[in-house]
Protein backbone atom coordinates (compact mmCIF):
# COMPACT_ATOMS: atom_id res chain seq x y z
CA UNK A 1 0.00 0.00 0.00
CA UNK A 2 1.42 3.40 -0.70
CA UNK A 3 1.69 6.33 1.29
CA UNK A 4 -1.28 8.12 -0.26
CA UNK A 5 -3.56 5.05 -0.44
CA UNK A 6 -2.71 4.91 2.93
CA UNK A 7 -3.75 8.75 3.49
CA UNK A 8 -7.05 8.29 1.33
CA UNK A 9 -8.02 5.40 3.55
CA UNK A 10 -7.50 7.11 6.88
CA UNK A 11 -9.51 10.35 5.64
CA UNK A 12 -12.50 7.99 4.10
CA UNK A 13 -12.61 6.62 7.48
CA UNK A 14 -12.39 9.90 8.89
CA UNK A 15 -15.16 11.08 6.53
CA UNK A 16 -17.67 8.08 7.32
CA UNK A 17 -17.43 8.06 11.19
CA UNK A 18 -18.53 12.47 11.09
CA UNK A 19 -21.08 11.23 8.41
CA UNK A 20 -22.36 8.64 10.71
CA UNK A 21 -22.24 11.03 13.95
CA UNK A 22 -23.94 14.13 11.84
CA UNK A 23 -27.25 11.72 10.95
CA UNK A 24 -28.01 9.72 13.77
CA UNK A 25 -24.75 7.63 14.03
CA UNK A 26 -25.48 4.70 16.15
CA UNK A 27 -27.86 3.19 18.57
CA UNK A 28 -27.06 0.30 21.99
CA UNK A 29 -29.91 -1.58 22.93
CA UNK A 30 -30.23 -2.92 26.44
CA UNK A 31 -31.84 -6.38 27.02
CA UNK A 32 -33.67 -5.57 30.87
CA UNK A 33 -33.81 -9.60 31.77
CA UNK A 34 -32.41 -11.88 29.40
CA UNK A 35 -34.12 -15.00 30.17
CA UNK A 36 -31.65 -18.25 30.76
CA UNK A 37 -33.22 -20.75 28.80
CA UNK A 38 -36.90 -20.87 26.65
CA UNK A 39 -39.55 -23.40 26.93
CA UNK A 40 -40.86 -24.64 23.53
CA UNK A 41 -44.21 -23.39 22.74
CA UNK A 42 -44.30 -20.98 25.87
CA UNK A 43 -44.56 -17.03 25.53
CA UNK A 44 -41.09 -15.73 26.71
CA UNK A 45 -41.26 -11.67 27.37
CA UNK A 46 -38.23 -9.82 26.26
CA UNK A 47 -38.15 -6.19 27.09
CA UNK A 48 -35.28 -3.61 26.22
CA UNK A 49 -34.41 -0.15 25.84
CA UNK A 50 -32.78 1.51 22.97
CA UNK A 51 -30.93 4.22 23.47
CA UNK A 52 -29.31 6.85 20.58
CA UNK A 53 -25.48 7.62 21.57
CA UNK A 54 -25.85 5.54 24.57
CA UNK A 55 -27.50 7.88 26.35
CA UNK A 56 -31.18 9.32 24.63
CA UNK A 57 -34.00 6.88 24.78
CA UNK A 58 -35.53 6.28 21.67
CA UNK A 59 -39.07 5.68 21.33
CA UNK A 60 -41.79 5.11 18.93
CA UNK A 61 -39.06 3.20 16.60
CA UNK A 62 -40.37 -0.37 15.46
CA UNK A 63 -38.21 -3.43 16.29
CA UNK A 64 -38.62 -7.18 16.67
CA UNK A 65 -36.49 -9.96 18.57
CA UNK A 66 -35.14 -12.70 16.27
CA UNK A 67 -34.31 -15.98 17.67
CA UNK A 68 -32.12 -18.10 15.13
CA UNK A 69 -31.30 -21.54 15.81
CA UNK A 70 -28.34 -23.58 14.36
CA UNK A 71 -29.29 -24.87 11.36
CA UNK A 72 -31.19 -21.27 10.44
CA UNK A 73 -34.49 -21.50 10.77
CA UNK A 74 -35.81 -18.23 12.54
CA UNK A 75 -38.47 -17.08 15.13
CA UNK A 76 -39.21 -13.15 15.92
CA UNK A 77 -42.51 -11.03 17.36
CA UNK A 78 -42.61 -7.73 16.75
CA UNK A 79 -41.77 -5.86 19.50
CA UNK A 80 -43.84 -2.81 20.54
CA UNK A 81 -43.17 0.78 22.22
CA UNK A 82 -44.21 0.32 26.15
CA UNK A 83 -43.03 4.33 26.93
CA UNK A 84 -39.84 6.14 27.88
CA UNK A 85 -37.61 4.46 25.15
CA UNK A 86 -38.26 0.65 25.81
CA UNK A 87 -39.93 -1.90 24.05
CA UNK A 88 -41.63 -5.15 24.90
CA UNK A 89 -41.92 -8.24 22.67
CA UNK A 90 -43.68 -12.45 23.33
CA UNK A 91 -41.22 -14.43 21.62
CA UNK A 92 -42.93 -18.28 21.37
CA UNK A 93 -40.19 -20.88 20.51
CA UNK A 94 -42.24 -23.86 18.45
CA UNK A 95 -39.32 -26.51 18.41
CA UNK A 96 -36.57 -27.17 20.04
């Protein structure tokens, strides 16, 4: 890699992080009680709270919770605004 490649890189990587923090940048969600193990074909409540920066809650964004299991097959519920930046979604596992 040459110096100026080098140079370009470092300033396009400069560029994209003030892009990123100008428009919204990023987002941390915060699981409340992450449950230690799911019972097949039982509701399991997940609640969380996004937060913009770390720091703002969020609200009236629309999310879901996506349980994947090893050979791929997915599960989510759409999770919906319960106030003050967190969210609340029933998550039903139908096989183990």
């Amino acid at each position: 890699m040459t110096r100026r490649t080098a140079h370009l890189a470092a300033l396009g990587a400069i560029a994209l992080g003030a892009t990123a923090f100008a428009h919204g940048g990023w987002a941390v969600v915060t699981v409340d009680d992450l449950p230690e193990h799911l019972v097949v074909g039982r509701p399991t409540a997940i609640t969380f709270a996004v937060r913009q920066h770390g720091r703002t809650l969020l609200d009236d964004l629309r999310g879901s919770v996506v349980a994947r299991a090893k050979d791929g097959a997915e599960v989510s519920a759409r999770a919906n605004a319960t106030g003050n930046g967190k969210y609340a979604a029933s998550l039903v596992i139908p096989r183990t």
